[in-house]
N, C-alpha and C. Protein backbone atom coordinates (compact mmCIF):
# COMPACT_ATOMS: atom_id res chain seq x y z
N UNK A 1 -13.62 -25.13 8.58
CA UNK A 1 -12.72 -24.00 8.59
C UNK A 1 -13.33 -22.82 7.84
N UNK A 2 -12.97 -22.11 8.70
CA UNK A 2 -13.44 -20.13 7.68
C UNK A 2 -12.87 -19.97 6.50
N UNK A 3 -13.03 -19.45 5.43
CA UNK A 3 -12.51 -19.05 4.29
C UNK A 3 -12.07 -17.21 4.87
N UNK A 4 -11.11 -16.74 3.80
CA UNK A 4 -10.74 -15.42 3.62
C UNK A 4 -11.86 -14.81 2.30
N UNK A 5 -12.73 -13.90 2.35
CA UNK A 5 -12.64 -13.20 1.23
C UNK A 5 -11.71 -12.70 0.51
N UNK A 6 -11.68 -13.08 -0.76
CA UNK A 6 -9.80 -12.55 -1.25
C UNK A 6 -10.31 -10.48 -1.50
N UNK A 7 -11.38 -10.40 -1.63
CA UNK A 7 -12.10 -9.13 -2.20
C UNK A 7 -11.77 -8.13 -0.99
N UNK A 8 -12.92 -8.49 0.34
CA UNK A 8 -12.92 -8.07 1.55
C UNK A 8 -10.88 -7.98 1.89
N UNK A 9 -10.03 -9.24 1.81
CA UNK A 9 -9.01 -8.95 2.31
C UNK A 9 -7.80 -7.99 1.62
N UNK A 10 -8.24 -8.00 -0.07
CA UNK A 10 -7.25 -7.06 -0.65
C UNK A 10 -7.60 -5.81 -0.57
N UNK A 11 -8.62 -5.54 0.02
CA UNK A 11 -9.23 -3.92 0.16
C UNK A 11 -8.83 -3.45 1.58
N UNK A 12 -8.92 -4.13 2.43
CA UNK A 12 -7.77 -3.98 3.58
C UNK A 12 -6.97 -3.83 3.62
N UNK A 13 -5.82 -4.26 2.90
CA UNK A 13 -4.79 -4.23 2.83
C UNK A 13 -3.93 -3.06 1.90
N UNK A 14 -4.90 -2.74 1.20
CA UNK A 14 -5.03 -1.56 0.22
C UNK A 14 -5.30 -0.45 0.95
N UNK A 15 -6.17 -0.67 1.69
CA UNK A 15 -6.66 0.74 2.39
C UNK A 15 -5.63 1.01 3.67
N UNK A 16 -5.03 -0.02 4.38
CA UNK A 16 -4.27 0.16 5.11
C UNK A 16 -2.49 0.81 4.91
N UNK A 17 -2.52 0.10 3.65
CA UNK A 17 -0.96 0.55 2.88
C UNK A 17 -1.28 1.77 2.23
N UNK A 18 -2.18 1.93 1.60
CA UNK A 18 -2.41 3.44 1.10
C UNK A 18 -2.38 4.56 2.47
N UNK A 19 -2.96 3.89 3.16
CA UNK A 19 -2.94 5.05 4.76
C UNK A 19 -2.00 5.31 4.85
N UNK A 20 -0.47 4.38 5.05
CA UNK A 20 0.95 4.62 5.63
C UNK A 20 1.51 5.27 4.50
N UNK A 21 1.32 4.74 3.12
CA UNK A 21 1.77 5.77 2.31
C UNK A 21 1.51 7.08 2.46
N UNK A 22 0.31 7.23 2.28
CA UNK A 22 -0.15 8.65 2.69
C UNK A 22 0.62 9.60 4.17
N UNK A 23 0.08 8.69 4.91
CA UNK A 23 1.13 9.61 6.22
C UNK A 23 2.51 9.86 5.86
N UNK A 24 3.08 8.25 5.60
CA UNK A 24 4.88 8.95 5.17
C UNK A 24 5.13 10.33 4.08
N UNK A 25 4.24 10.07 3.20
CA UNK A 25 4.53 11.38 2.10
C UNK A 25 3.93 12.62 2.77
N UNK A 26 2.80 12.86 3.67
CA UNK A 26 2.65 14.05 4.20
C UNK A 26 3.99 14.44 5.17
N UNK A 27 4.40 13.38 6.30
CA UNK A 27 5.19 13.48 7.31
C UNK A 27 6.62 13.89 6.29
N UNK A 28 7.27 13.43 5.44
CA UNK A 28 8.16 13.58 4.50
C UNK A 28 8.36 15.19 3.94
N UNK A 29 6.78 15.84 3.96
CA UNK A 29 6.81 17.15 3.38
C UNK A 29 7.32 17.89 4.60
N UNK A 30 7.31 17.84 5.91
CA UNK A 30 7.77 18.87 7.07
C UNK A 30 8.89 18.30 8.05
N UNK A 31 8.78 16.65 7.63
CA UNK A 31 10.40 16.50 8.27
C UNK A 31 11.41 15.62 7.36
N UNK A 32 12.46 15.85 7.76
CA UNK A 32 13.47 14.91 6.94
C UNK A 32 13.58 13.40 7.15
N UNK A 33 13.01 12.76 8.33
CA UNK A 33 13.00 11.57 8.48
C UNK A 33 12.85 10.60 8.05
N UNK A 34 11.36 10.67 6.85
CA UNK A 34 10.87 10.35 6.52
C UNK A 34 10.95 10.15 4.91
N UNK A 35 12.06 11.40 4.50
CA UNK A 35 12.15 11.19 3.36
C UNK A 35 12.97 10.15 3.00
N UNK A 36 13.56 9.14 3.44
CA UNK A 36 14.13 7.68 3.10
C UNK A 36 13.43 6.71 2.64
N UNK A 37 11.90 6.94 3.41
CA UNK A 37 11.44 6.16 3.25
C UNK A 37 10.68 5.91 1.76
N UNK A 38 10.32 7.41 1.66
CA UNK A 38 9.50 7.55 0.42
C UNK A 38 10.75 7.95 -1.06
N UNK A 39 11.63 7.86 -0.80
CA UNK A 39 12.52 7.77 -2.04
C UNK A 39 13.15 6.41 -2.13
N UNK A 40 12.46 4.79 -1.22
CA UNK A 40 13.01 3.56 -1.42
C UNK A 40 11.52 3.56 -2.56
N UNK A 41 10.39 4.19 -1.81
CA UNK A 41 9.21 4.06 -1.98
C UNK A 41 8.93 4.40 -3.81
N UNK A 42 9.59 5.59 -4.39
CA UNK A 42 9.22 6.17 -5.31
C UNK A 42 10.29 4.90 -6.37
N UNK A 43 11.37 4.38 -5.90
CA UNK A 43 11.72 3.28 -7.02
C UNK A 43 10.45 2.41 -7.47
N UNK A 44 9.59 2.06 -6.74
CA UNK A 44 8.46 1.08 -6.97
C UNK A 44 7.10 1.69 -7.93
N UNK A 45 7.15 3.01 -7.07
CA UNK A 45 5.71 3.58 -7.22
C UNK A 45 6.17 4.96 -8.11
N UNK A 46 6.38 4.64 -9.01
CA UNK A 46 6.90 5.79 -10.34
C UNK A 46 5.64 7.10 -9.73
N UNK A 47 6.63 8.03 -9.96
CA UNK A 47 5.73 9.19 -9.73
C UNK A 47 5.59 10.02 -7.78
N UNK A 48 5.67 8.72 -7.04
CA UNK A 48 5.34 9.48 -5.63
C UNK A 48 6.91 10.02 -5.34
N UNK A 49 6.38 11.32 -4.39
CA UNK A 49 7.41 11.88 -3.76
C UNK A 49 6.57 12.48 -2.96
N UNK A 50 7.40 13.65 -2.24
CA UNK A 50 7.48 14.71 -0.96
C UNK A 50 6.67 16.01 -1.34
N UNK A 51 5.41 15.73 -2.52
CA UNK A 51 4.36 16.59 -3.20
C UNK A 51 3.18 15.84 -2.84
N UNK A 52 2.21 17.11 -2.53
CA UNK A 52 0.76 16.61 -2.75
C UNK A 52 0.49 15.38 -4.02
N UNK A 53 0.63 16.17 -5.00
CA UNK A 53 0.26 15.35 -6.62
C UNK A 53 1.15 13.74 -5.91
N UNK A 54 2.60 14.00 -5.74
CA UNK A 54 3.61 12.72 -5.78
C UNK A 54 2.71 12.11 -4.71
N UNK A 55 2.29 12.18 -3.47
CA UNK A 55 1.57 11.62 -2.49
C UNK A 55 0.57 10.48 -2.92
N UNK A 56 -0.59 11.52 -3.79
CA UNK A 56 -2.08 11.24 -4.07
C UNK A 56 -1.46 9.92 -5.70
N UNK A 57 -0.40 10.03 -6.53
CA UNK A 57 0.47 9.24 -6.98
C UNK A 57 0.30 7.92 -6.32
N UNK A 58 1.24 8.00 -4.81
CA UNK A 58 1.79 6.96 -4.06
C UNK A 58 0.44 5.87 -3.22
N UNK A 59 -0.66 7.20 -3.31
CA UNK A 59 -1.89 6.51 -2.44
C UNK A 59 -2.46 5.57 -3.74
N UNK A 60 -2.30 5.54 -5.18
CA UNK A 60 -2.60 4.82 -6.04
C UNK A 60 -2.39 3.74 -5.94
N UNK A 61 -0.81 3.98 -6.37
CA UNK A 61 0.50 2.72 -6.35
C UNK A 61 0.09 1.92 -4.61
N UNK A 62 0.03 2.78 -4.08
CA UNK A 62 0.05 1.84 -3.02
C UNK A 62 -1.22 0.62 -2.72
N UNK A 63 -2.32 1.53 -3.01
CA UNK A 63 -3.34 0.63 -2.64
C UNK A 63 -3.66 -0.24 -3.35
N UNK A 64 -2.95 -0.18 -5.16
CA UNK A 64 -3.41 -1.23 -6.05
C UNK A 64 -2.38 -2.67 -5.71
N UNK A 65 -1.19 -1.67 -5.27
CA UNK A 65 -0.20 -3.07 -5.10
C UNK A 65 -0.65 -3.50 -3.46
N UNK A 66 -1.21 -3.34 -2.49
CA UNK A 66 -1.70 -4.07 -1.31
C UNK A 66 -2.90 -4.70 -2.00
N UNK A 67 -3.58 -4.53 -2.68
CA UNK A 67 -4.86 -5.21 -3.06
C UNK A 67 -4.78 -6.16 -3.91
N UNK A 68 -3.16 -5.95 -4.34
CA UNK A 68 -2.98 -7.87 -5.42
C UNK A 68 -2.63 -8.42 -4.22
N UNK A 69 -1.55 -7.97 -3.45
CA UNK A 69 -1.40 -8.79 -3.01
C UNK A 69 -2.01 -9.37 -1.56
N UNK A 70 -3.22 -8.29 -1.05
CA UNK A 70 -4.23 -9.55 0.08
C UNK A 70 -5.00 -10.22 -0.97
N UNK A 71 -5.19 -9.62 -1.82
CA UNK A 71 -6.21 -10.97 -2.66
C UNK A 71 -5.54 -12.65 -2.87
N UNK A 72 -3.86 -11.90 -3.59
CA UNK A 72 -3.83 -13.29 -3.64
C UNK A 72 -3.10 -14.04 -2.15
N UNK A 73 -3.36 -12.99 -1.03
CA UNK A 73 -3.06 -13.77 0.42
C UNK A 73 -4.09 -14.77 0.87
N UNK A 74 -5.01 -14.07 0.35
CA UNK A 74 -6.78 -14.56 0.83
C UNK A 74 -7.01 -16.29 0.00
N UNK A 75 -6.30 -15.57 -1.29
CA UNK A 75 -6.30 -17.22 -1.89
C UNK A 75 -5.47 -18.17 -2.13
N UNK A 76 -4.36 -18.00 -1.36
CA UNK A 76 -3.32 -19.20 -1.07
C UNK A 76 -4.07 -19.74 0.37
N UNK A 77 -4.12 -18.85 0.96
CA UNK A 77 -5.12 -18.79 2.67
C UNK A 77 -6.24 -19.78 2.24
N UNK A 78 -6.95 -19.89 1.67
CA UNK A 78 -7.81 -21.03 1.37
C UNK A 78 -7.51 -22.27 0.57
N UNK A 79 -6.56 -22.27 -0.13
CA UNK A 79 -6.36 -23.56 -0.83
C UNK A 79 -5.77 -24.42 0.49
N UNK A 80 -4.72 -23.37 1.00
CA UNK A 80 -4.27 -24.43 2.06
C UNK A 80 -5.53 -25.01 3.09
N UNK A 81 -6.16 -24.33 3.14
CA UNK A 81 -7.14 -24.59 4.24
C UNK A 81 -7.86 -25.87 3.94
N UNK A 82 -8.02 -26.02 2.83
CA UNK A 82 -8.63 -26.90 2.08
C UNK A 82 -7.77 -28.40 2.74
């Protein structure tokens, strides 16, 4: 059986959640739709909002918290494999 890199998979997952963060807080600055999302968002991620600064904030928060958690996806993903 293949193993997961836990490294390779929390940086994915980081880079991918930081992306959607990023879009919702730009999309949030010119429509209202969006701002729901990023004010469930800003309970978690102290600091992001519907601002550049609050955004570049949220692209932090976001990518550090996707990167605990594919790492530790990558390594439950292998014990079981085991």
């Amino acid at each position: 059986m293949n193993k997961l890199s836990p490294r390779a998979c929390g940086l994915a997952f980081g880079i991918l959640w930081s992306a959607g963060v990023m879009m919702m807080g730009l999309v949030s600055i010119v429509s209202p739709w969006a701002r729901p999302f990023v004010n469930v968002l800003s309970v978690m991620y102290v600091g992001y909002s519907s601002s550049v600064s609050g955004i570049f904030i949220g692209i932090l928060w976001g990518f550090v918290d996707a990167f605990i958690g594919g790492w530790v996806f990558a390594w439950l993903y292998n014990k079981f494999v085991k």
